[in-house]
Protein backbone atom coordinates (compact mmCIF):
# COMPACT_ATOMS: atom_id res chain seq x y z
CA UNK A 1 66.20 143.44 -67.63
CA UNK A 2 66.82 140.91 -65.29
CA UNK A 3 68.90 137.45 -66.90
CA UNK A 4 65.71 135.91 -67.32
CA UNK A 5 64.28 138.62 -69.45
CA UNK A 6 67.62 139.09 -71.42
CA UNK A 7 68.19 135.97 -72.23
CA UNK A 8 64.63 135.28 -73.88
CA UNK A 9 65.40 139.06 -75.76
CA UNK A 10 68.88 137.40 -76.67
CA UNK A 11 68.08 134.03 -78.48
CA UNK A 12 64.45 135.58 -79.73
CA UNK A 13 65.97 138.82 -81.82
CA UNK A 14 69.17 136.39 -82.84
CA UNK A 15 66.40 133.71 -84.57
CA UNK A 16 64.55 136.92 -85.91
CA UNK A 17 67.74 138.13 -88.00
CA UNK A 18 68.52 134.91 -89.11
CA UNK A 19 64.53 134.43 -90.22
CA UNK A 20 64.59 137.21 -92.22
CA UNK A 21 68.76 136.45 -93.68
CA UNK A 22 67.49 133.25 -94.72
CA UNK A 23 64.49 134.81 -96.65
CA UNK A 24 66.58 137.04 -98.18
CA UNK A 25 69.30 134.78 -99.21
CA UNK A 26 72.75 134.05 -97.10
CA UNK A 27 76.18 133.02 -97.85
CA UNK A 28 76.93 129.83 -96.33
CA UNK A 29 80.62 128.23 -95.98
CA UNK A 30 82.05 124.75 -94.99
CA UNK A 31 84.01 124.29 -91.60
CA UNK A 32 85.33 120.92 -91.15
CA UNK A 33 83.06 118.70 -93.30
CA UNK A 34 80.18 118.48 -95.61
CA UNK A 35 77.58 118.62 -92.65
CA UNK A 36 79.22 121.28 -90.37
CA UNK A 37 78.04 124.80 -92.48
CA UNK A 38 78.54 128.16 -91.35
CA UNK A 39 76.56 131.36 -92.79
CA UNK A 40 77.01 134.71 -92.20
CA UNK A 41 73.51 134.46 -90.43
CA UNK A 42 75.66 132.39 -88.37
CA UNK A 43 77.71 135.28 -87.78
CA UNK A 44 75.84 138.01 -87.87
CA UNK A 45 73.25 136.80 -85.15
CA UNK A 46 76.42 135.98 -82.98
CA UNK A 47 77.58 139.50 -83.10
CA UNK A 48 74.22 140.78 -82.38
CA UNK A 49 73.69 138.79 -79.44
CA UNK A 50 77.89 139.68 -78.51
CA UNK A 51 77.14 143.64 -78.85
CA UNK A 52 73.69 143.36 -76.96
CA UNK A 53 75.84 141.74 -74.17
CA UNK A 54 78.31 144.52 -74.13
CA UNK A 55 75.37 146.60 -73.29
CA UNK A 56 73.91 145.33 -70.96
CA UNK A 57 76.15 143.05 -68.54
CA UNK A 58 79.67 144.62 -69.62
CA UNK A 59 81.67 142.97 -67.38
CA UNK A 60 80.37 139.25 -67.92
CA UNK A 61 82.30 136.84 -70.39
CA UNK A 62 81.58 135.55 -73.88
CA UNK A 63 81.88 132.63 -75.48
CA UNK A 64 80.62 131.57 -79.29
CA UNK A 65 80.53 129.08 -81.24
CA UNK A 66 81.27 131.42 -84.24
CA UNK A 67 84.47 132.62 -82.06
CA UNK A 68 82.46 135.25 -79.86
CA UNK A 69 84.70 135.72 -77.11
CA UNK A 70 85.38 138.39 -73.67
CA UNK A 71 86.87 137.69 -70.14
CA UNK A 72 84.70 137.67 -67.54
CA UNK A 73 85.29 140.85 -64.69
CA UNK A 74 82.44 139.39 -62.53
CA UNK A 75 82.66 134.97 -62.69
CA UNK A 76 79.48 135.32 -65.33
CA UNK A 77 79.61 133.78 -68.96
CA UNK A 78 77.54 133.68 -71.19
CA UNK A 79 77.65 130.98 -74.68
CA UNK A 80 75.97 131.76 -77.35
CA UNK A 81 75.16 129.42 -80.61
CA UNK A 82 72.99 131.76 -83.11
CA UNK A 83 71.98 128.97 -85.30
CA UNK A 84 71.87 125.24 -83.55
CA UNK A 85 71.07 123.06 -86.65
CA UNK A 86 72.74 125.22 -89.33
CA UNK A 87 72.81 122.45 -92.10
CA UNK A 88 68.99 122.36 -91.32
CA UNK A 89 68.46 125.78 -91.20
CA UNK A 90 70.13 126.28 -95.15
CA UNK A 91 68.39 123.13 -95.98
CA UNK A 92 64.84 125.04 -95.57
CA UNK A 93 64.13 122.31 -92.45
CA UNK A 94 62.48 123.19 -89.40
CA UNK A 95 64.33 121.48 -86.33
CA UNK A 96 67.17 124.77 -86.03
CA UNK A 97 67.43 127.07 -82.92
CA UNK A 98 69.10 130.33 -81.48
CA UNK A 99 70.73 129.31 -77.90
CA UNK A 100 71.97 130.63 -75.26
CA UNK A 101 73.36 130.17 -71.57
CA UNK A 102 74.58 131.61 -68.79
CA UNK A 103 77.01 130.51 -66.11
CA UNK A 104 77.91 131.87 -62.75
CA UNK A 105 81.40 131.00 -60.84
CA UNK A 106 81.12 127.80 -63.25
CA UNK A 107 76.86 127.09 -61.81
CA UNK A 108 75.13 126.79 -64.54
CA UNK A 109 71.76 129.57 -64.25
CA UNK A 110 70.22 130.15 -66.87
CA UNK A 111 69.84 128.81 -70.44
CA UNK A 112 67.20 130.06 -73.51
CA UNK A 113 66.22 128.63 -76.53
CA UNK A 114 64.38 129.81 -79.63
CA UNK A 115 62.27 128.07 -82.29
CA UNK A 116 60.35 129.85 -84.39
CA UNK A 117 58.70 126.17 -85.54
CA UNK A 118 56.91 125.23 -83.56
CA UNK A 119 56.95 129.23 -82.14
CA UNK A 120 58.40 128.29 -78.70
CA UNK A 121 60.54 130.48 -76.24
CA UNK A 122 61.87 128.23 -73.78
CA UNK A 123 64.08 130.24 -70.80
CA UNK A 124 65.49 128.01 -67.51
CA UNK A 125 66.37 130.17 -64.61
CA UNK A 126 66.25 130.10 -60.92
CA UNK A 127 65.46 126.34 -61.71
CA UNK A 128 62.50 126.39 -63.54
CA UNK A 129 61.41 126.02 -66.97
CA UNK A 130 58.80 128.31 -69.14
CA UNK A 131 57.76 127.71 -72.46
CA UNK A 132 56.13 131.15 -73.59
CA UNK A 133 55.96 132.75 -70.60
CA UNK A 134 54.23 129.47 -68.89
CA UNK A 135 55.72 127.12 -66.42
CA UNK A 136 56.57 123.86 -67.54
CA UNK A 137 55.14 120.95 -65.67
CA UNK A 138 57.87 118.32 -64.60
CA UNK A 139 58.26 115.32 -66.94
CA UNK A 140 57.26 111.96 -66.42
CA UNK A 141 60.17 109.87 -65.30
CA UNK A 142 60.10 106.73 -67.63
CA UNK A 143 62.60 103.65 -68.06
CA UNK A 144 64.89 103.70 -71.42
CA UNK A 145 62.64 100.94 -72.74
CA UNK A 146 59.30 102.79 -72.95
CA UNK A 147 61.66 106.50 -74.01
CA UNK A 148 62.05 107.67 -77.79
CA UNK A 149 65.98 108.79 -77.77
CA UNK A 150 67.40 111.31 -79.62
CA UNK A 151 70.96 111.49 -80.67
CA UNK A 152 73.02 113.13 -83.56
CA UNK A 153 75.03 111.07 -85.87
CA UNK A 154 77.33 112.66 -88.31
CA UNK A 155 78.92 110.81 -91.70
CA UNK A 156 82.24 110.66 -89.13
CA UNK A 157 81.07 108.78 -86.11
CA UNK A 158 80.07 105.89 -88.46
CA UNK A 159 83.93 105.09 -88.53
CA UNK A 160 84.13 105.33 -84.91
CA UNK A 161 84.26 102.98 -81.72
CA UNK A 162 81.74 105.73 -80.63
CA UNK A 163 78.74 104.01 -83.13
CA UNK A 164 78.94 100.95 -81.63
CA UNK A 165 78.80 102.53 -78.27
CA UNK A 166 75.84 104.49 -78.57
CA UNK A 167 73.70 101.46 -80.30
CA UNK A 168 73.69 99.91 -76.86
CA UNK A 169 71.29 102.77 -75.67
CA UNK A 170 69.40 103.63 -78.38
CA UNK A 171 68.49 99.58 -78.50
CA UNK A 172 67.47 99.53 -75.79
CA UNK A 173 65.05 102.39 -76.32
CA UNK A 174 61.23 102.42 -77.34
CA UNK A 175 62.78 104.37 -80.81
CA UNK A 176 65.50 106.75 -82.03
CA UNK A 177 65.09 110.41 -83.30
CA UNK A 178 67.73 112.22 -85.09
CA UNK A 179 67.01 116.12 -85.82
CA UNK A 180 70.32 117.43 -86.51
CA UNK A 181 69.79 120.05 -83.38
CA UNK A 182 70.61 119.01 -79.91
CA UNK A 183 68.96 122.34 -78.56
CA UNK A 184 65.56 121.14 -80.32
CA UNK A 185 66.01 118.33 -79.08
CA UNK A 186 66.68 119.29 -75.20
CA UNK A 187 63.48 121.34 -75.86
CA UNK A 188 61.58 118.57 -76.85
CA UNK A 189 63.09 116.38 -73.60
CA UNK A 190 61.93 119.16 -71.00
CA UNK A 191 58.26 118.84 -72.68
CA UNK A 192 58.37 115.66 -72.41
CA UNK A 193 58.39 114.83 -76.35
CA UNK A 194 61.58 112.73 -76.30
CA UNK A 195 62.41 110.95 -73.22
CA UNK A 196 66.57 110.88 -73.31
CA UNK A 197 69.03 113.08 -75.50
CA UNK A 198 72.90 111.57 -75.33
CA UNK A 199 75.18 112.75 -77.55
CA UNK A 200 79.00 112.37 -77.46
CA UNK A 201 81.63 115.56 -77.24
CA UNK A 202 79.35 118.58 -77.46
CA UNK A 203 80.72 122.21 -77.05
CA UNK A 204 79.34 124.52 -74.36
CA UNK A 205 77.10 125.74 -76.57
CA UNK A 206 75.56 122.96 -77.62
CA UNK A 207 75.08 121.14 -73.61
CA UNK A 208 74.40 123.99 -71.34
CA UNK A 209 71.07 125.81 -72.93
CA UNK A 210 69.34 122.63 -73.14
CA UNK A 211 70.27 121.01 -70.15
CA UNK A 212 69.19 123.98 -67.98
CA UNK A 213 65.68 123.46 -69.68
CA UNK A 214 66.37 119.98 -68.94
CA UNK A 215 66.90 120.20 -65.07
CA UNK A 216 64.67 123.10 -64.87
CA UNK A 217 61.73 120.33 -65.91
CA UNK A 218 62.61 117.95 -63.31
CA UNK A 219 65.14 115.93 -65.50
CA UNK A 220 68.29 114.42 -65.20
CA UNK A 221 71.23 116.20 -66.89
CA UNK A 222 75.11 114.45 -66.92
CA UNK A 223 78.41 113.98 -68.58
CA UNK A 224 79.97 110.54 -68.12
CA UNK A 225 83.57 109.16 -69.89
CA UNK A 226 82.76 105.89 -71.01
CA UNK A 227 85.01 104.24 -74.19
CA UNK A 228 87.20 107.43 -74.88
CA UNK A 229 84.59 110.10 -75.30
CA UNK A 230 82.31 112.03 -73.16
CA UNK A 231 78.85 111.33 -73.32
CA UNK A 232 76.42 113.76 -72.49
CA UNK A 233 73.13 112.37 -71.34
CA UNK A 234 69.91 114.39 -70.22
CA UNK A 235 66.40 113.27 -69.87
CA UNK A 236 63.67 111.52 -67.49
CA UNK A 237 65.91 110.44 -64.38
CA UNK A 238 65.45 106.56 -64.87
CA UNK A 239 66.19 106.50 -68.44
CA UNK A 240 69.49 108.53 -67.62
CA UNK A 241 70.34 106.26 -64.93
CA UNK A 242 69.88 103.13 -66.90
CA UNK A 243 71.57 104.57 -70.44
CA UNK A 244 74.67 105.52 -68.30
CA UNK A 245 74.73 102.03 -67.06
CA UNK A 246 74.66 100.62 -70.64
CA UNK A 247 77.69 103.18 -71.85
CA UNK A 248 79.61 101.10 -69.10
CA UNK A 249 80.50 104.46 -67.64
CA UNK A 250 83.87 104.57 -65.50
């Protein structure tokens, strides 16, 4: 399989095995707080992905957000996230996602993500986006003030400079959506559902599948340090512009 190919297998058998651990019944843990659950879904998609790796591009590296990890012999690595949205995905709601990415001497190639509601298969390579199989068309580039904006906002930012920071974007936006999965939600930007996605400190794992599908939709993707955090912004190129403006970017 080419990467193209193996990432789409990748992120569609790790959201199968967590389909079916879910109907079955999982085991599901707390990391740091409340809202940040791990299951052994979690897990044991992870180490599916991990071993299908090791068979198929042995020498590229690993890294997971469920601690997944191999040097790279060749300047490829691969992130995976088996379950983006994991408190939604125990909760019985919709908006979670299997993710991955792939990197090359630190260029970001290719990045995959998996919903099986609504039954999408979204793969970014060579600088295009597919949905299914098809081509995405580019999205409309829009200002902020006509955009919906999606963020994610946890019990712990609501103590935080970083609340008062982000309400200068999202009012200046047409309206806010909050889904608990940034992956979704970078899915939803390259259809052109959502207009802008910013959301402050992510992982790897969390930024680089969806911003491929991002760029490879004709969309802005960028990280800016405004205020003591990085913000990570990706959506129709005028509403980045103008959001990274408002953060008062340095």
């Amino acid at each position: 399989m080419d990467d193209h190919a193996l990432a789409a297998a990748l992120v569609t058998d790790a959201a199968r095995l967590a389909a079916e651990m879910r109907r079955d019944g999982t085991d599901t843990e707390r990391k740091t707080s409340a809202a940040d659950l791990v299951t052994a879904a979690d897990r044991a998609a992870e180490e599916l992905v991990r071993r299908a790796l090791l068979e198929h591009r042995p020498d590229d590296g690993v890294l997971g957000e469920e601690g997944a990890h191999a040097e790279s012999a060749d300047g490829r690595r691969w992130t995976i996230d088996p379950i983006d949205g994991t408190f939604n995905y125990v909760a019985g709601l919709p908006a979670w996602c299997s993710a991955v990415s792939l990197e090359v001497d630190g260029e970001l190639r290719v990045g995959a993500v998996r919903r099986l509601l609504p039954d999408e298969t979204w793969v970014a390579s060579d600088g295009r986006t597919t949905c299914n199989g098809v081509p995405v068309e580019d999205m409309p580039d829009i200002p902020l003030g006509t955009s919906s904006v999606a963020t994610f906002l946890n019990a712990s930012h609501l103590h935080t400079a970083a609340v008062e920071t982000v309400l200068s974007v999202l009012g200046a936006a047409a309206t806010v959506r909050i889904s608990g999965s940034g992956s979704c939600d970078l899915a939803d930007v390259a259809a052109g559902r959502i207009g802008l996605w910013v959301q402050t400190d992510c992982a790897d794992w969390d930024w680089l599948p969806g911003r491929a599908l991002v760029e490879g939709a004709g969309g802005s993707a960028t990280v800016v340090t405004a205020h003591g955090h990085d913000w990570h912004l990706a959506g129709a190129p005028t509403a980045v512009r103008e959001a990274v403006a408002l953060l008062g970017a340095g």
